[in-house]
N, C-alpha and C. Protein backbone atom coordinates (compact mmCIF):
# COMPACT_ATOMS: atom_id res chain seq x y z
N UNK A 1 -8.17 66.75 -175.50
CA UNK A 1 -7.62 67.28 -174.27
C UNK A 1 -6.14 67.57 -174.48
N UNK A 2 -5.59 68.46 -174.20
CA UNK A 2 -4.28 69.33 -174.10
C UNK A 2 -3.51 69.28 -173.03
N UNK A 3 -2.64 69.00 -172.49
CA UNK A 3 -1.99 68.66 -171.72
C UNK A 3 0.00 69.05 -171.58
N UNK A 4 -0.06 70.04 -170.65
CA UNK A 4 1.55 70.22 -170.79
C UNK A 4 2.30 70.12 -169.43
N UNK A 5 3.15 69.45 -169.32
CA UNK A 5 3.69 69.44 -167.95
C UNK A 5 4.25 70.26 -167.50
N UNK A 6 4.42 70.40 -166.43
CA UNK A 6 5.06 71.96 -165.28
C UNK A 6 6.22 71.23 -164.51
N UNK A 7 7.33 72.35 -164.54
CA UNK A 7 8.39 71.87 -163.89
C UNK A 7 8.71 73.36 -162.82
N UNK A 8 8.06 73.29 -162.01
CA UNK A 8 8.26 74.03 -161.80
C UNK A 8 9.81 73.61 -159.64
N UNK A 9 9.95 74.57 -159.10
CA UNK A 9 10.20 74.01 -157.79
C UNK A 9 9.56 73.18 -157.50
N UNK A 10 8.04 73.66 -156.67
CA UNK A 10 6.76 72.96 -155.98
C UNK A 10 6.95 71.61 -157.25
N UNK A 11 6.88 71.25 -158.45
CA UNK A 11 6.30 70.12 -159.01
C UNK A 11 7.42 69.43 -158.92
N UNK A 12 8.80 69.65 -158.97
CA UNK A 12 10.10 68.67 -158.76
C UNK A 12 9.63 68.16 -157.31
N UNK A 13 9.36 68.53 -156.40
CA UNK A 13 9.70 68.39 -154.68
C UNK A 13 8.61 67.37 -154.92
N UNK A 14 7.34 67.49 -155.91
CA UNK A 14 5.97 66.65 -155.93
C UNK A 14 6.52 65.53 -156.15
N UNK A 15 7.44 65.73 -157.23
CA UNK A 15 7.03 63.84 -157.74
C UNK A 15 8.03 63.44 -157.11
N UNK A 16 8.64 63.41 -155.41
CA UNK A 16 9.19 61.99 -154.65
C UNK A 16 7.92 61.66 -154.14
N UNK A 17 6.82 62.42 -153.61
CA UNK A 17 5.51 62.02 -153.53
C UNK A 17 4.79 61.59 -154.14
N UNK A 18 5.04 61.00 -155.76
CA UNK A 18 4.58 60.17 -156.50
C UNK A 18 3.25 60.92 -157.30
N UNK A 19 3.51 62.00 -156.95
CA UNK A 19 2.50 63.62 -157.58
C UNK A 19 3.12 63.98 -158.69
N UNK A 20 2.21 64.28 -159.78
CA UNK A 20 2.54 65.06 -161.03
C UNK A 20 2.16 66.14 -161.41
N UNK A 21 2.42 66.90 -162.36
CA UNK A 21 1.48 68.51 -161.48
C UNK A 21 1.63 68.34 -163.44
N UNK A 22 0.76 69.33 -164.26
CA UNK A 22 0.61 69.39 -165.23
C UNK A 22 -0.98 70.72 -165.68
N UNK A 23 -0.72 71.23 -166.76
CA UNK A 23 -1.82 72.20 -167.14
C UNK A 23 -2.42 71.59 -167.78
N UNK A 24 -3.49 71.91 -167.94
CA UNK A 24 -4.57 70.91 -169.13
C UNK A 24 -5.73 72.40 -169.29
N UNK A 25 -6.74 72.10 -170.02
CA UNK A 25 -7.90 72.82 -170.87
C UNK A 25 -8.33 73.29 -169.40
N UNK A 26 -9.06 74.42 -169.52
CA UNK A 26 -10.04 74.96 -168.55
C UNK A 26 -11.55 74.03 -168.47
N UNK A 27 -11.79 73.31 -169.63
CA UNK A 27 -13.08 72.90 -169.52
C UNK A 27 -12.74 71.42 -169.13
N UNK A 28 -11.94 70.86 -169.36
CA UNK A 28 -11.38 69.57 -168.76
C UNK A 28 -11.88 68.93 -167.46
N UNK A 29 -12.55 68.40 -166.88
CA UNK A 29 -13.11 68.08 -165.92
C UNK A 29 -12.02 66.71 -165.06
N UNK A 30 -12.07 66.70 -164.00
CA UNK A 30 -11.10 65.92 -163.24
C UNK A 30 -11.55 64.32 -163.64
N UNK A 31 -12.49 63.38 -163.82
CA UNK A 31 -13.06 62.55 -164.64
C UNK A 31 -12.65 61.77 -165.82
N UNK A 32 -12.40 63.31 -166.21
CA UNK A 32 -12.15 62.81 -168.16
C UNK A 32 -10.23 63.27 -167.66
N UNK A 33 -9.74 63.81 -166.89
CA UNK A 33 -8.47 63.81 -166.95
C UNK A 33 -7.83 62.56 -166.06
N UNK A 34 -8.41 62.12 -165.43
CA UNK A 34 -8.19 60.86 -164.66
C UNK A 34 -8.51 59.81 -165.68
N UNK A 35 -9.66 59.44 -166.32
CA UNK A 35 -9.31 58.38 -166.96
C UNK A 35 -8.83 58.32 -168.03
N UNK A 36 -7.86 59.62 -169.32
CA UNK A 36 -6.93 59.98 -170.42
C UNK A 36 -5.63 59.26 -169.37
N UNK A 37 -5.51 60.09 -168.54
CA UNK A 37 -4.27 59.46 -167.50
C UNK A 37 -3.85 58.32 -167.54
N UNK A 38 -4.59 57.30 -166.87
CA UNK A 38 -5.05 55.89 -166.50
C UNK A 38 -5.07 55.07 -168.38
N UNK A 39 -5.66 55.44 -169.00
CA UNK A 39 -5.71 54.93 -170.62
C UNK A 39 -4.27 55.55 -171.14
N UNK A 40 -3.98 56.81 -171.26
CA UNK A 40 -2.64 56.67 -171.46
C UNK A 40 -1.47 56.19 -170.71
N UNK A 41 -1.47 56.39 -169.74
CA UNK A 41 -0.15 56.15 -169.09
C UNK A 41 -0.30 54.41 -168.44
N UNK A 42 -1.25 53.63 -168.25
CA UNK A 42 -1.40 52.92 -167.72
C UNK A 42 -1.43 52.88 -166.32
N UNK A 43 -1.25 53.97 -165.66
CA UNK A 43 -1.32 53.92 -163.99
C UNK A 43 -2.44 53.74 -163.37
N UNK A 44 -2.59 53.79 -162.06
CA UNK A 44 -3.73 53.78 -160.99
C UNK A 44 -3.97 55.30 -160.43
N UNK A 45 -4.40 55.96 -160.95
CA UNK A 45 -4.53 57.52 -160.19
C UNK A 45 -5.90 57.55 -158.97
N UNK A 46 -4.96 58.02 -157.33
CA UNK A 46 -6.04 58.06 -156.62
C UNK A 46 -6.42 59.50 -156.51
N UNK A 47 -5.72 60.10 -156.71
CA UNK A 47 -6.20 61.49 -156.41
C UNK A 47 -5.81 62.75 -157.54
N UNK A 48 -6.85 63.39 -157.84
CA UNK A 48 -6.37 64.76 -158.73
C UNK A 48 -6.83 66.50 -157.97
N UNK A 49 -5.62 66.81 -157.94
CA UNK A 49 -6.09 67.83 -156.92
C UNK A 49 -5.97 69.24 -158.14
N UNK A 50 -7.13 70.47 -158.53
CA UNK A 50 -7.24 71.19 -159.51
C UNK A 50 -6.83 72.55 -158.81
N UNK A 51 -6.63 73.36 -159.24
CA UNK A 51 -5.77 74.56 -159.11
C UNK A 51 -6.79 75.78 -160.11
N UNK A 52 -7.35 76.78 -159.89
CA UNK A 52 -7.97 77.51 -160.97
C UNK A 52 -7.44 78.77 -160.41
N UNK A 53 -6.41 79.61 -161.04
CA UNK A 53 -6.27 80.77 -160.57
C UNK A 53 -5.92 81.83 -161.06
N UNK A 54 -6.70 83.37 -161.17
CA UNK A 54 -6.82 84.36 -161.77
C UNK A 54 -5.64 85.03 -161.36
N UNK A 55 -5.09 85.71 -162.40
CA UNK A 55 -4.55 87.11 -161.97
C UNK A 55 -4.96 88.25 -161.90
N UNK A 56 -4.78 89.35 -160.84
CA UNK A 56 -5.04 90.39 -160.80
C UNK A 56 -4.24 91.55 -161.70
N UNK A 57 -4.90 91.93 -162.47
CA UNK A 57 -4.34 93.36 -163.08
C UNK A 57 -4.28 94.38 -162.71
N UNK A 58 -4.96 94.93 -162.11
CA UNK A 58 -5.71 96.06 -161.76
C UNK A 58 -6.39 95.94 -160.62
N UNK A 59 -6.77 97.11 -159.70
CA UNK A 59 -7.49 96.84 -158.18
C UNK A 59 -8.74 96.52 -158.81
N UNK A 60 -9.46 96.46 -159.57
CA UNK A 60 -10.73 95.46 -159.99
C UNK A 60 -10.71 94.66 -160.88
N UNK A 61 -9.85 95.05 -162.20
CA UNK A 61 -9.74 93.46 -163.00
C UNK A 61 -9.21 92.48 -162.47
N UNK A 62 -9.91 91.47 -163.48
CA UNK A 62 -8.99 90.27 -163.02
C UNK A 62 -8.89 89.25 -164.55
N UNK A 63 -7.77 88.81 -164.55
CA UNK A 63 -7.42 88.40 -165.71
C UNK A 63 -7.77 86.34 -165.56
N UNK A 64 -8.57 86.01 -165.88
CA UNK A 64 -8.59 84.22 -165.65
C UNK A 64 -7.91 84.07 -166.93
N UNK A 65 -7.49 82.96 -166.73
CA UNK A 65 -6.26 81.50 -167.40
C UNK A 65 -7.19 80.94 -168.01
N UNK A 66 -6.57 80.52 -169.48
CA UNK A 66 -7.41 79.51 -170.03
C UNK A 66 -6.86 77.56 -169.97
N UNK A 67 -6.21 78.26 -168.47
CA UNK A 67 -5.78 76.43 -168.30
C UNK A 67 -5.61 76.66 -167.11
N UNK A 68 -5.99 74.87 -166.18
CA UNK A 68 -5.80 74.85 -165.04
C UNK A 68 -5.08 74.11 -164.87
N UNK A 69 -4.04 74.12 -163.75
CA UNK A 69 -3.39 73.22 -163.02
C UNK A 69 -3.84 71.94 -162.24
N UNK A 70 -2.94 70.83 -162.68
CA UNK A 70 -4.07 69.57 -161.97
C UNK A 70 -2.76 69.00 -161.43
N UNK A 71 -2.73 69.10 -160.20
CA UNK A 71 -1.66 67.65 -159.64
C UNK A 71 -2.39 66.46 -159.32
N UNK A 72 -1.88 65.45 -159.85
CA UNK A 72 -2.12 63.94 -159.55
C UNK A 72 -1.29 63.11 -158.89
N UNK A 73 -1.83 62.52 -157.97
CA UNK A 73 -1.40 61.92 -157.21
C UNK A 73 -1.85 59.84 -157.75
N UNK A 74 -0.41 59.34 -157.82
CA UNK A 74 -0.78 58.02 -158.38
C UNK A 74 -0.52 56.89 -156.84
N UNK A 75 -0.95 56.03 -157.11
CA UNK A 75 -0.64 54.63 -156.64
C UNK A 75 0.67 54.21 -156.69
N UNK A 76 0.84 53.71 -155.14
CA UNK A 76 2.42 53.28 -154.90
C UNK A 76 3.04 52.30 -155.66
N UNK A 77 3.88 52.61 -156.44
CA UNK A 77 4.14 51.75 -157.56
C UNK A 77 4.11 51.86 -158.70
N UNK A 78 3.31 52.93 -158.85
CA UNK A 78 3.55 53.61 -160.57
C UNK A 78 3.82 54.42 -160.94
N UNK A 79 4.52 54.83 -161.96
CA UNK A 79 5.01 56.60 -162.42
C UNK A 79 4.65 56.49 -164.09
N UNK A 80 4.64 57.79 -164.12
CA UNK A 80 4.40 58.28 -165.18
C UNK A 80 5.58 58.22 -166.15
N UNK A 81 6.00 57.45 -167.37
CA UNK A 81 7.13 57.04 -168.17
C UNK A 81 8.27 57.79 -168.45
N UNK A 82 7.67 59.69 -168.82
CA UNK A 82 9.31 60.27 -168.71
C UNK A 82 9.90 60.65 -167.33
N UNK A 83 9.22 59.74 -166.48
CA UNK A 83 9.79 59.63 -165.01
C UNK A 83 10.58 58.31 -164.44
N UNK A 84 10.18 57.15 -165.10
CA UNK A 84 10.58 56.26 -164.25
C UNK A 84 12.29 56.11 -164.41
N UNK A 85 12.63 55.38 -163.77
CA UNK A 85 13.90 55.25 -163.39
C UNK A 85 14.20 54.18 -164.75
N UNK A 86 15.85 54.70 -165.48
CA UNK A 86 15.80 53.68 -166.66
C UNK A 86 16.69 51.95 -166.10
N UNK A 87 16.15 51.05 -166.66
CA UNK A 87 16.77 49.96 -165.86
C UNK A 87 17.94 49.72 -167.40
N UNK A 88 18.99 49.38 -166.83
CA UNK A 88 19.86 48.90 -167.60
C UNK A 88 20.23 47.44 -167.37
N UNK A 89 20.71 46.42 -168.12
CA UNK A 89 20.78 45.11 -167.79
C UNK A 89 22.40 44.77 -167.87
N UNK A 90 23.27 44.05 -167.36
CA UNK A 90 24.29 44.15 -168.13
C UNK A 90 24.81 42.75 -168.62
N UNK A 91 25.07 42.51 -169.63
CA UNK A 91 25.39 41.31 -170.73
C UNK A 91 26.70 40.88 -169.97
N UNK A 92 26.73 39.63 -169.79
CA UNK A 92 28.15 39.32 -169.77
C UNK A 92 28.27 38.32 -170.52
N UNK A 93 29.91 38.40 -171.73
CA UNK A 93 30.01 38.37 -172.55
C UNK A 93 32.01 38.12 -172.67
């Protein structure tokens, strides 16, 4: 499974909602991307919401994507690692 993250406006404004928005494979099923998620990242994912959308070329073609958009929505309390907030400690010394 293939996986690239999106930064887009809409996906910055997502993750104070604890939403991650990301492209993955067209054949990727919400299942097998929820539990790669959950095994990689260690989180609780309650919700994956999928996105499949063609472009139009032409007044009858239509051009489909060979990747879909998946926002995930995690459990209060967890983020995804190149997100979380870095904790610093400070030594006194």
């Amino acid at each position: 499974m293939e996986s690239n993250a999106v930064f887009t406006d809409k996906s910055l404004r997502l993750l104070g909602k604890k939403q991650y928005t990301s492209n993955v494979e067209f054949e990727s099923t919400r299942t097998e991307i929820k539990y790669w998620v959950e095994l990689f990242f260690g989180v609780k994912v309650i919700v994956i919401d999928s996105l499949r959308k063609g472009r139009r070329m032409g007044p009858i073609m239509e051009h489909t994507m060979h990747y879909r958009r998946m926002i995930i929505t995690l459990q209060s309390g967890y983020s995804i690692p190149p997100f979380r907030k870095k904790i610093t400690s400070k030594k006194n010394t």
